[in-house]
C-alpha atoms as a PDB file:
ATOM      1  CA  UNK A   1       0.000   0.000   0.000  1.00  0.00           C
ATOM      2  CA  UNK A   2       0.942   3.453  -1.047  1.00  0.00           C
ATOM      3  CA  UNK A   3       1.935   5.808   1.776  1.00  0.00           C
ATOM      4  CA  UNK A   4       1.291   9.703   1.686  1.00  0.00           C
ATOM      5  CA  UNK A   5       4.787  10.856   3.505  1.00  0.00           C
ATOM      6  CA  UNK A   6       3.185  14.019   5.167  1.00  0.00           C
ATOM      7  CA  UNK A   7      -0.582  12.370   5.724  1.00  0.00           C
ATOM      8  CA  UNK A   8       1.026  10.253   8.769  1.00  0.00           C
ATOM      9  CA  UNK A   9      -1.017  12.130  11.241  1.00  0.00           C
ATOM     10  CA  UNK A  10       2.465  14.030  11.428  1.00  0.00           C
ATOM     11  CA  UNK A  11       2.260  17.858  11.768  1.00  0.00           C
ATOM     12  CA  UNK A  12       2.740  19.979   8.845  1.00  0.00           C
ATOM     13  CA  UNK A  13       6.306  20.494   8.071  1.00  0.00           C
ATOM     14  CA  UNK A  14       6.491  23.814   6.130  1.00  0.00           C
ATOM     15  CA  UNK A  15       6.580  23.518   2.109  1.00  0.00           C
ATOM     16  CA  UNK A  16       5.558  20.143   2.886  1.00  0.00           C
ATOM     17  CA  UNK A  17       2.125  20.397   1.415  1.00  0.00           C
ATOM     18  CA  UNK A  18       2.929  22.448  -2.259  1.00  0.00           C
ATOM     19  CA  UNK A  19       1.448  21.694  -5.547  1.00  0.00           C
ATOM     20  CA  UNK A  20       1.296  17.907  -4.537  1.00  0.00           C
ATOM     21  CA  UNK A  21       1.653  15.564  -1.755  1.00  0.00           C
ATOM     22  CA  UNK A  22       4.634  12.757  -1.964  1.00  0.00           C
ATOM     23  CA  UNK A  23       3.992   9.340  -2.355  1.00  0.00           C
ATOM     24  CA  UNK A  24       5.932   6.176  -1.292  1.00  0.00           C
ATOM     25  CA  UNK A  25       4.994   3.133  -2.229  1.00  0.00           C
ATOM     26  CA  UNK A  26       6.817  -0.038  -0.538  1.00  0.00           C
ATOM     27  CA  UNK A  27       8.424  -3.088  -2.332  1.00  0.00           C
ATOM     28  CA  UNK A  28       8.973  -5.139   1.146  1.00  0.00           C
ATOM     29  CA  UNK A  29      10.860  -8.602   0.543  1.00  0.00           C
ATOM     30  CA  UNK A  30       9.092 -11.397   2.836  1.00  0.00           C
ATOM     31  CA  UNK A  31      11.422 -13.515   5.242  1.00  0.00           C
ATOM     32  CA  UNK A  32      12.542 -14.086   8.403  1.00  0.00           C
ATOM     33  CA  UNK A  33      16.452 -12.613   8.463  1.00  0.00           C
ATOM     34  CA  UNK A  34      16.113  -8.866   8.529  1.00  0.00           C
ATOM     35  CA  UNK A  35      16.441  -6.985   5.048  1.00  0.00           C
ATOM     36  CA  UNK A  36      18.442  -3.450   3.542  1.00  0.00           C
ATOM     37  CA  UNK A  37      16.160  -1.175   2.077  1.00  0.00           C
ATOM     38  CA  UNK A  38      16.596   1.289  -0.586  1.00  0.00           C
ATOM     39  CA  UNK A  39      14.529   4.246  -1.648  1.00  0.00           C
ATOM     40  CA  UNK A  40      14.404   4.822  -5.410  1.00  0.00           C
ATOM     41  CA  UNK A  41      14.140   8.005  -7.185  1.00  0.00           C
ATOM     42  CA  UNK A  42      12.798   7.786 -10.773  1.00  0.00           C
ATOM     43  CA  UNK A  43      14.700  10.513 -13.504  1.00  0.00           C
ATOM     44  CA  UNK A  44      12.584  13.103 -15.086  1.00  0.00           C
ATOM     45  CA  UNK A  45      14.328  16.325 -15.306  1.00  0.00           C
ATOM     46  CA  UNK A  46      12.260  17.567 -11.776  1.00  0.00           C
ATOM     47  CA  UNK A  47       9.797  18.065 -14.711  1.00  0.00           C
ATOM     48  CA  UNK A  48       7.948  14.243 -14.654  1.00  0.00           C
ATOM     49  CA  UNK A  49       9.367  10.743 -13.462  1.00  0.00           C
ATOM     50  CA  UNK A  50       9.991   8.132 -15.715  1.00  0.00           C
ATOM     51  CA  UNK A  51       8.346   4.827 -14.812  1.00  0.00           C
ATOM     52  CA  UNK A  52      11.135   2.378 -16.389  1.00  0.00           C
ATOM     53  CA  UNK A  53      13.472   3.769 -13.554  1.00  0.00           C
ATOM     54  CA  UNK A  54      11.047   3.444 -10.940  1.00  0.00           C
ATOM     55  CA  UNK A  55       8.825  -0.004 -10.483  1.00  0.00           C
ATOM     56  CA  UNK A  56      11.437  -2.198 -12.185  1.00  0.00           C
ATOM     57  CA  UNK A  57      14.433  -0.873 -10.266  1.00  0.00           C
ATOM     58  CA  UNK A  58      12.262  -1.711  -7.372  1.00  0.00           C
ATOM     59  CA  UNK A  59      11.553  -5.611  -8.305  1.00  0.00           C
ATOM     60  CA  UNK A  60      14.925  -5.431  -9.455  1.00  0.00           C
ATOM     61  CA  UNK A  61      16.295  -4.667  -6.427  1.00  0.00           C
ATOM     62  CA  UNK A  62      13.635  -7.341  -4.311  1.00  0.00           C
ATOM     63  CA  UNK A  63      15.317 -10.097  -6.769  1.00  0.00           C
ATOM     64  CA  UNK A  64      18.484  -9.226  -4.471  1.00  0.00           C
ATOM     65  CA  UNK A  65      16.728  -9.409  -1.609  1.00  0.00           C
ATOM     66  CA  UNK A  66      16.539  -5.953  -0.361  1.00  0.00           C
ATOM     67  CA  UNK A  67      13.476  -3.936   0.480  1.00  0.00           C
ATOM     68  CA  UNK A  68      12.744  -1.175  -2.423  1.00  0.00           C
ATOM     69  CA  UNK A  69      10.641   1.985  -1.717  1.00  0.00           C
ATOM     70  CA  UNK A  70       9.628   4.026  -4.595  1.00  0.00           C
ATOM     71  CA  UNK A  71       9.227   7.825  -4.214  1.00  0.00           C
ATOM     72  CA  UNK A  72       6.671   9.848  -6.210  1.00  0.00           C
ATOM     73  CA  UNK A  73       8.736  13.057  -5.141  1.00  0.00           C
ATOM     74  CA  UNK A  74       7.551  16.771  -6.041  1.00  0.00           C
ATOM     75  CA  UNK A  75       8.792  18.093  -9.303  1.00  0.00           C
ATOM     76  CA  UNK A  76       7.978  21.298 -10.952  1.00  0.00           C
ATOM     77  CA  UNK A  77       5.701  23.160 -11.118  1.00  0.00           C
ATOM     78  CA  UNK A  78       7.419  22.706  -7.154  1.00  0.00           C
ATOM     79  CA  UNK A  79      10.604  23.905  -6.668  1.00  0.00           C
ATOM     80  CA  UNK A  80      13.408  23.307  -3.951  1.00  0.00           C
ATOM     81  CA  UNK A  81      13.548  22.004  -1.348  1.00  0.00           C
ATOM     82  CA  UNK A  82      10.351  20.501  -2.119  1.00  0.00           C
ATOM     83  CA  UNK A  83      11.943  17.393  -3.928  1.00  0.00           C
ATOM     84  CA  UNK A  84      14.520  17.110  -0.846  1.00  0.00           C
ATOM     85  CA  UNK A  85      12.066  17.534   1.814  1.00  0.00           C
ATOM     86  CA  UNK A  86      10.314  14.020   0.059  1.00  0.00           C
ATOM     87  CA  UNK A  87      13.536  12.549  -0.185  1.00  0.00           C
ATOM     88  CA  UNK A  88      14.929  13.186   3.622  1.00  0.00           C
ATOM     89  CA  UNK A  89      11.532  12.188   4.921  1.00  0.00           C
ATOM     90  CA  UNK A  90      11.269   9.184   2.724  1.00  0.00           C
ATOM     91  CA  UNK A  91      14.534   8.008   4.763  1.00  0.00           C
ATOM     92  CA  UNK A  92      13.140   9.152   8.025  1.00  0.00           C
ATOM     93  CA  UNK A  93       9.647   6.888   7.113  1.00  0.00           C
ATOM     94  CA  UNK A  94      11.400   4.236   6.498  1.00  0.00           C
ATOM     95  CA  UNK A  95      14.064   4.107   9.464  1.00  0.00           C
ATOM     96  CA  UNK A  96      11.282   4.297  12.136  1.00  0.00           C
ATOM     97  CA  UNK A  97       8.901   2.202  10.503  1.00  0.00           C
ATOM     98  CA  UNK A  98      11.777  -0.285   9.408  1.00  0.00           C
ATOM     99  CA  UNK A  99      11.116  -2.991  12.389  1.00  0.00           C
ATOM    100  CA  UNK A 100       7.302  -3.452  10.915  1.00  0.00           C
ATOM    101  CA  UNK A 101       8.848  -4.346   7.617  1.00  0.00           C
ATOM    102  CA  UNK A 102      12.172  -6.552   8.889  1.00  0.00           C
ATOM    103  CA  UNK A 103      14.596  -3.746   7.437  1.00  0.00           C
ATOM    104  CA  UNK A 104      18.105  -3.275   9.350  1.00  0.00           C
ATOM    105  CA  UNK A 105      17.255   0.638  10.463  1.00  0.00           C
ATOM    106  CA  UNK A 106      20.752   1.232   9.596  1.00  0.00           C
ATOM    107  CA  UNK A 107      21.185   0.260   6.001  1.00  0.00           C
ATOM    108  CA  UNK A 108      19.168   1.999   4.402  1.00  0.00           C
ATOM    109  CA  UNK A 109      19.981   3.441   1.211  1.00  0.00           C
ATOM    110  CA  UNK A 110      18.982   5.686  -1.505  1.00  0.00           C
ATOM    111  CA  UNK A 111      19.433   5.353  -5.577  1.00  0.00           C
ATOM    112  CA  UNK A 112      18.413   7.368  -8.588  1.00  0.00           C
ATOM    113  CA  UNK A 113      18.493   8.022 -11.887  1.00  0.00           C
ATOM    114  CA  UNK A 114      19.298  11.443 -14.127  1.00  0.00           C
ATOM    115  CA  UNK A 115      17.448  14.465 -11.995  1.00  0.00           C
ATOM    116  CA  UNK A 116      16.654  11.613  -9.278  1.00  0.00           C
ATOM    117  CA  UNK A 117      20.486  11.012  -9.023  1.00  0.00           C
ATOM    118  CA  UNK A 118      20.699  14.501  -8.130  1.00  0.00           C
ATOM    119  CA  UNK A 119      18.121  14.212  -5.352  1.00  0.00           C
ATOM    120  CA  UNK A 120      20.046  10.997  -4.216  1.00  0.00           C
ATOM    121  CA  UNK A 121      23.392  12.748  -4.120  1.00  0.00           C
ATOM    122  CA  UNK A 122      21.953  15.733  -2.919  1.00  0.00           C
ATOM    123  CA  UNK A 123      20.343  13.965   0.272  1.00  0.00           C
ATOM    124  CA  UNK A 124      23.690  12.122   0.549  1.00  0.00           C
ATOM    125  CA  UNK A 125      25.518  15.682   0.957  1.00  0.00           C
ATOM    126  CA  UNK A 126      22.788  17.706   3.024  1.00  0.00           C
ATOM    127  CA  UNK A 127      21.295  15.134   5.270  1.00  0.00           C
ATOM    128  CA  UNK A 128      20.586  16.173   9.072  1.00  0.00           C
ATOM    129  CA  UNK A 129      20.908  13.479  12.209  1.00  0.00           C
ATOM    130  CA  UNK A 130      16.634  14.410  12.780  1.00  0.00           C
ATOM    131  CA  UNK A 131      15.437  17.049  15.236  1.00  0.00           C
ATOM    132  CA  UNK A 132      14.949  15.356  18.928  1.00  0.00           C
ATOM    133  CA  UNK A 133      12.782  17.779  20.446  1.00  0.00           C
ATOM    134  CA  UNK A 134      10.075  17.051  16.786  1.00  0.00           C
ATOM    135  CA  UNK A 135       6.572  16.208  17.560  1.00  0.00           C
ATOM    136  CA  UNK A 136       6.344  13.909  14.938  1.00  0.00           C
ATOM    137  CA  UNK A 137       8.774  11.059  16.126  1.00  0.00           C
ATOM    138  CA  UNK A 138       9.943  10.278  12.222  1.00  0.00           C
ATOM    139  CA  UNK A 139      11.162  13.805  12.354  1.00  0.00           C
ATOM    140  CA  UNK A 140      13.734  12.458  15.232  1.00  0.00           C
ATOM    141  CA  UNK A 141      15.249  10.142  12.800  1.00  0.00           C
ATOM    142  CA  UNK A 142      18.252  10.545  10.740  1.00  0.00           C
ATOM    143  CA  UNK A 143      18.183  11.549   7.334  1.00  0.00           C
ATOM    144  CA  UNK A 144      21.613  10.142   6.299  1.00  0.00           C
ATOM    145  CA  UNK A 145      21.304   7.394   3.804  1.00  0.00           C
ATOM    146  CA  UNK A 146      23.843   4.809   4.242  1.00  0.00           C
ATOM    147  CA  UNK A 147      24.663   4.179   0.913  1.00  0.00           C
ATOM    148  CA  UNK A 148      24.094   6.486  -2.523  1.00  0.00           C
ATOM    149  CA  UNK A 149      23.763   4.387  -6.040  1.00  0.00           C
ATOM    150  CA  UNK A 150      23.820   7.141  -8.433  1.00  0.00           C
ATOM    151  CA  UNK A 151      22.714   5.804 -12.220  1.00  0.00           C
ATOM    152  CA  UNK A 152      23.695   9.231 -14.932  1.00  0.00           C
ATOM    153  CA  UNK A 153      23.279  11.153 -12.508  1.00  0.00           C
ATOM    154  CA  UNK A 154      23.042  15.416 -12.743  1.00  0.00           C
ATOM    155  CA  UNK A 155      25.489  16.467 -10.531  1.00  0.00           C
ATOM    156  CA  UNK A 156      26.525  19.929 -10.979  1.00  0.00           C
ATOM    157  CA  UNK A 157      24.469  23.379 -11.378  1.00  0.00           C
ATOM    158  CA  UNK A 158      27.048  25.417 -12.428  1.00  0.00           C
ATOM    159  CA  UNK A 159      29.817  22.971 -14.778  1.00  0.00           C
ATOM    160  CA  UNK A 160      28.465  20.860 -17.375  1.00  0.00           C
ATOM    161  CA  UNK A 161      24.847  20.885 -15.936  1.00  0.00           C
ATOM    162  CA  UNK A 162      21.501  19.855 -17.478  1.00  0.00           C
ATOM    163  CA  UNK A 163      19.637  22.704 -17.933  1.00  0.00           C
ATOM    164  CA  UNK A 164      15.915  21.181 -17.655  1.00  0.00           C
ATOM    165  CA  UNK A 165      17.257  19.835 -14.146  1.00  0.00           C
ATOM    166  CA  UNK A 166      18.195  23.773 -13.096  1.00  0.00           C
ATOM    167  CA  UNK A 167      15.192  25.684 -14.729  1.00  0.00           C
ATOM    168  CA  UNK A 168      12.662  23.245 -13.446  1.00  0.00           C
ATOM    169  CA  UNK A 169      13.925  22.808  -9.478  1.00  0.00           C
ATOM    170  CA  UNK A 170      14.966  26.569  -9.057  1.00  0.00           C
ATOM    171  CA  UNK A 171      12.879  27.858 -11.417  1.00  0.00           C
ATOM    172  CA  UNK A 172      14.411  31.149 -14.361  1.00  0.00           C
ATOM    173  CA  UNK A 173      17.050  33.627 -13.236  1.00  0.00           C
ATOM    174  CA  UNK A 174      18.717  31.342 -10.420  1.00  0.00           C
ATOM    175  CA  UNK A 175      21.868  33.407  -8.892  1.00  0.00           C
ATOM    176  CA  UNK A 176      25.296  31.499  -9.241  1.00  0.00           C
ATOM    177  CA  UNK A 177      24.681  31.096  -5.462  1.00  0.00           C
ATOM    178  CA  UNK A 178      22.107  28.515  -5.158  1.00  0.00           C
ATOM    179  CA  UNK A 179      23.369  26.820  -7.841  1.00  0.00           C
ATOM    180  CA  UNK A 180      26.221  26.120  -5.777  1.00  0.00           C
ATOM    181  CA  UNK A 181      24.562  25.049  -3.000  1.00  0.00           C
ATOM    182  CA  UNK A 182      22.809  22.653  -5.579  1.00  0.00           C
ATOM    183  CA  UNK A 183      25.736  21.308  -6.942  1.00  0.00           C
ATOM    184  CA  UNK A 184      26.303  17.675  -5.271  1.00  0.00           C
ATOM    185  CA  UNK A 185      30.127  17.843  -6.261  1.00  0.00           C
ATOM    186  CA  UNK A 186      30.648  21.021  -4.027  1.00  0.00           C
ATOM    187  CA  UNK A 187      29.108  19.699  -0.957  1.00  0.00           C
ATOM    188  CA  UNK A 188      30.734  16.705  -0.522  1.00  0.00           C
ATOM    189  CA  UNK A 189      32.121  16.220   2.946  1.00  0.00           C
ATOM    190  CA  UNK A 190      33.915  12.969   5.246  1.00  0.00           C
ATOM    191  CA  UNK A 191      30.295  12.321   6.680  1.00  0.00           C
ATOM    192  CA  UNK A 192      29.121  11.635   2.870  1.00  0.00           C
ATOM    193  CA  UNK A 193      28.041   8.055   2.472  1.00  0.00           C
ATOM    194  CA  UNK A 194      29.567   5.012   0.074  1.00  0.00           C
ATOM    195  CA  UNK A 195      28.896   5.436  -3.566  1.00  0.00           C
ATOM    196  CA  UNK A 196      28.025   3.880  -6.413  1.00  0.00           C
ATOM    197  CA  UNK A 197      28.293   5.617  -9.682  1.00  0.00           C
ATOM    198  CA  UNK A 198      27.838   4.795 -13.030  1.00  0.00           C
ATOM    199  CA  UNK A 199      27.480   6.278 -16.560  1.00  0.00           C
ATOM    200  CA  UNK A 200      28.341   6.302 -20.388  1.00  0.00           C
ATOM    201  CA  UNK A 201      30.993   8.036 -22.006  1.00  0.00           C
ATOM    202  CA  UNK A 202      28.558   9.757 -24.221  1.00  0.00           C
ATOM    203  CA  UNK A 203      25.870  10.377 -22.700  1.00  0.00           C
ATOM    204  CA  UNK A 204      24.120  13.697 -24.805  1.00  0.00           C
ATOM    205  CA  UNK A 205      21.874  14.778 -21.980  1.00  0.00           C
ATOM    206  CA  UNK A 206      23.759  14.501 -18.828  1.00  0.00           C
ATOM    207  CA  UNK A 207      27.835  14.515 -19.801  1.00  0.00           C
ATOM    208  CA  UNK A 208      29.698  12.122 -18.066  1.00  0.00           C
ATOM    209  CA  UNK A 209      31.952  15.081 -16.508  1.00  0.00           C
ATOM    210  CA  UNK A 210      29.243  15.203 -13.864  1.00  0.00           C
ATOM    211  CA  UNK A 211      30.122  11.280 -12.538  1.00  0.00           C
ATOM    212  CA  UNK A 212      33.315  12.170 -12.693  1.00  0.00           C
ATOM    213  CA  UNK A 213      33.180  15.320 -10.725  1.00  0.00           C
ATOM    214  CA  UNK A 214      31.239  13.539  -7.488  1.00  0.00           C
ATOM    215  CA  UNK A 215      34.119  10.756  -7.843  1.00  0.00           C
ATOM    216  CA  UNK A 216      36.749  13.072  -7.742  1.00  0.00           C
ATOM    217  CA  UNK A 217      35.360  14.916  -4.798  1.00  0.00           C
ATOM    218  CA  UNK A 218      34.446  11.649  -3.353  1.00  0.00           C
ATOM    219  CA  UNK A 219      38.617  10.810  -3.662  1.00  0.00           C
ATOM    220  CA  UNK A 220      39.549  14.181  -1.937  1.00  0.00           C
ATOM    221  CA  UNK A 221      37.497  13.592   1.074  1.00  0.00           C
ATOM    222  CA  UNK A 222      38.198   9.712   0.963  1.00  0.00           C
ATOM    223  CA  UNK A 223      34.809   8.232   0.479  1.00  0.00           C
ATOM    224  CA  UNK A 224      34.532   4.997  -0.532  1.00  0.00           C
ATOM    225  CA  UNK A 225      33.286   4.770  -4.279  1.00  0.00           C
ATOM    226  CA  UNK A 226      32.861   2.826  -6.962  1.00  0.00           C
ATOM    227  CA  UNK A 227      32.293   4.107 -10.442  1.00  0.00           C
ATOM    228  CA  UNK A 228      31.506   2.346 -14.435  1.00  0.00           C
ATOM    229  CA  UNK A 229      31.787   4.916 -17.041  1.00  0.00           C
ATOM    230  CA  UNK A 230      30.376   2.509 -20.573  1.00  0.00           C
ATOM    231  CA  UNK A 231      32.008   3.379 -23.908  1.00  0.00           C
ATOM    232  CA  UNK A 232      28.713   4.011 -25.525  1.00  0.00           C
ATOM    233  CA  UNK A 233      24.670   4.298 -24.350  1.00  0.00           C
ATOM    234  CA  UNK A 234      22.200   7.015 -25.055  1.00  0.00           C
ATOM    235  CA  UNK A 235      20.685   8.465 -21.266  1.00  0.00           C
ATOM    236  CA  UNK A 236      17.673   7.062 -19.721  1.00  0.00           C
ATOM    237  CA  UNK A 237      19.063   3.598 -20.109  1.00  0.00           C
ATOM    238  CA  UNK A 238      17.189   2.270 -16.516  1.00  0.00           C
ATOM    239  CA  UNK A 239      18.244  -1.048 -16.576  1.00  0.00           C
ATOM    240  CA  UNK A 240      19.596  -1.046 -20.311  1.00  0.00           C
ATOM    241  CA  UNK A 241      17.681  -4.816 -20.839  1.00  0.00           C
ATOM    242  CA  UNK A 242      18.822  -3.932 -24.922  1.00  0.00           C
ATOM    243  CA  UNK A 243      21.830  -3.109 -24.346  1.00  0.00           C
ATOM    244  CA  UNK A 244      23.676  -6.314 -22.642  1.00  0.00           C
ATOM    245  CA  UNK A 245      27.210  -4.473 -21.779  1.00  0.00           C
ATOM    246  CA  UNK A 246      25.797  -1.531 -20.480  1.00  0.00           C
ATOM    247  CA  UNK A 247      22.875  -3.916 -18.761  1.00  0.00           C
ATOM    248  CA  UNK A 248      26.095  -5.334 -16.551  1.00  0.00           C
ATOM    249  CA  UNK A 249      25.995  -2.209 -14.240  1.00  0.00           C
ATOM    250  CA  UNK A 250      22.937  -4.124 -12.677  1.00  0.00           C
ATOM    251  CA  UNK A 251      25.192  -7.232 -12.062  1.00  0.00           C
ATOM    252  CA  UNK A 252      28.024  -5.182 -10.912  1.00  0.00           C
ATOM    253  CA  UNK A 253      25.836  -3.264  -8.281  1.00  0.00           C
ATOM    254  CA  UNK A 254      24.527  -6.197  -7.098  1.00  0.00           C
ATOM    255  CA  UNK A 255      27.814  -7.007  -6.121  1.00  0.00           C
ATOM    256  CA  UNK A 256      29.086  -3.899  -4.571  1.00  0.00           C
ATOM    257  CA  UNK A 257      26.126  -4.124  -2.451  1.00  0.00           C
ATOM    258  CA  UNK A 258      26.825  -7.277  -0.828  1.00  0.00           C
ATOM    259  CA  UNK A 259      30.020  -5.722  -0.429  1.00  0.00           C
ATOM    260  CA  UNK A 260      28.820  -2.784   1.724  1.00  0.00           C
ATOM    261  CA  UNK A 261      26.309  -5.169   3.772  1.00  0.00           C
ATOM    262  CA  UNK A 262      23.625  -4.854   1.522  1.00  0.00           C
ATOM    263  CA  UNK A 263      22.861  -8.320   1.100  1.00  0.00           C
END
């Protein structure tokens, strides 16, 4: 069953309620030993969110035995921090409730795709440790994610960026400023979590310099990362099914996960 992440009988959490409400719709994996779980963020420019990167990354991820959540986050006409309020509370929802659905409270994760790789990376570099004196007890849980898969993702605002991503989460005329402050790459710290990265060499949409800037400022504050740039694939791949050497990066995941206690 869907949930509504700010219809939890929580109080209202300012910007919370614009344009639309959030959704977040559980993929739980059934067993006895405890599961990770992951919260997925569909691609889409903050303009739309494409299904192929949403409901089959979450089955996708069940087939490896972890827990998927998908998040209908806010996109435009919303604009920030709309899209990052979803995704810190998404993590929030899901560490407190995570002993009703047999999730390990502390791996939990968060991956996404194009625009959503932005939100992923951007809640993996401006998380908070939750606000102990909140009503709402899911407000007193951490936002860090304990692991960041980032699939083509935008990175940067200000070097090499996509403009749909800029225009549509801060809206015309943004100042150099808060493009900054958007720009994943430049708010990397020693507190940001594991990553996974991957993306193709020429990728028309979203260049390839933006993986490479989040590794390289992953590097200078020695954060454990992994990143796949592929010779060749157009963006928006999701899983790449027709593509079987790009398709690897799902393989390849799957075991970098079980490297960082994943699975």
């Amino acid at each position: 069953m869907s949930k509504l992440l700010w219809k939890d009988g929580a109080p209202k959490v300012s910007g919370a309620m614009d344009e639309e409400v959030p959704i977040l719709t559980p993929f739980i994996v059934e067993g006895e030993a405890k599961s990770a779980g992951m919260i997925v963020c569909p691609g889409g420019g903050y303009h739309h969110r494409a299904l192929h990167e949403g409901a089959p990354i979450c089955k996708w991820l069940n087939s490896l035995g972890i827990s998927a959540f998908l998040l209908d986050y806010r996109v435009a006409p919303s604009k920030h921090p709309a899209p990052l309020l979803d995704a810190k509370r998404a993590i929030r929802y899901v560490r407190y409730h995570a002993p009703n659905w047999n999730i390990d409270k502390d791996k939990i994760g968060i991956l996404g795709f194009s625009a959503g790789g932005h939100l992923a990376a951007t809640a993996g570099t401006q998380f908070d440790l939750g606000n102990q004196n909140a009503v709402d007890p899911v407000e007193r849980e951490s936002s860090r994610p304990n692991v960041l898969v980032l699939c083509y993702p935008v990175i940067s605002f200000v070097e090499n960026y996509h403009q749909g991503s800029v225009v549509n989460l801060l809206g015309e005329g943004s100042t150099e400023e808060e493009r900054i402050v958007l720009s994943a790459e430049k708010q990397v710290k020693e507190t940001t979590p594991p990553t996974f990265l991957w993306h193709t060499a020429d990728d028309r949409s979203v260049p390839v310099e933006n993986s490479l800037a989040f590794a390289k400022a992953l590097s200078t504050h020695n954060i454990l990362f992994e990143l796949h740039i592929f010779q060749s694939g157009r963006h928006g791949l999701g899983l790449a099914e027709a593509d079987s050497h790009v398709a690897s990066w799902s393989r390849i995941c799957s075991s970098w996960l079980r490297g960082q206690g994943f699975r």
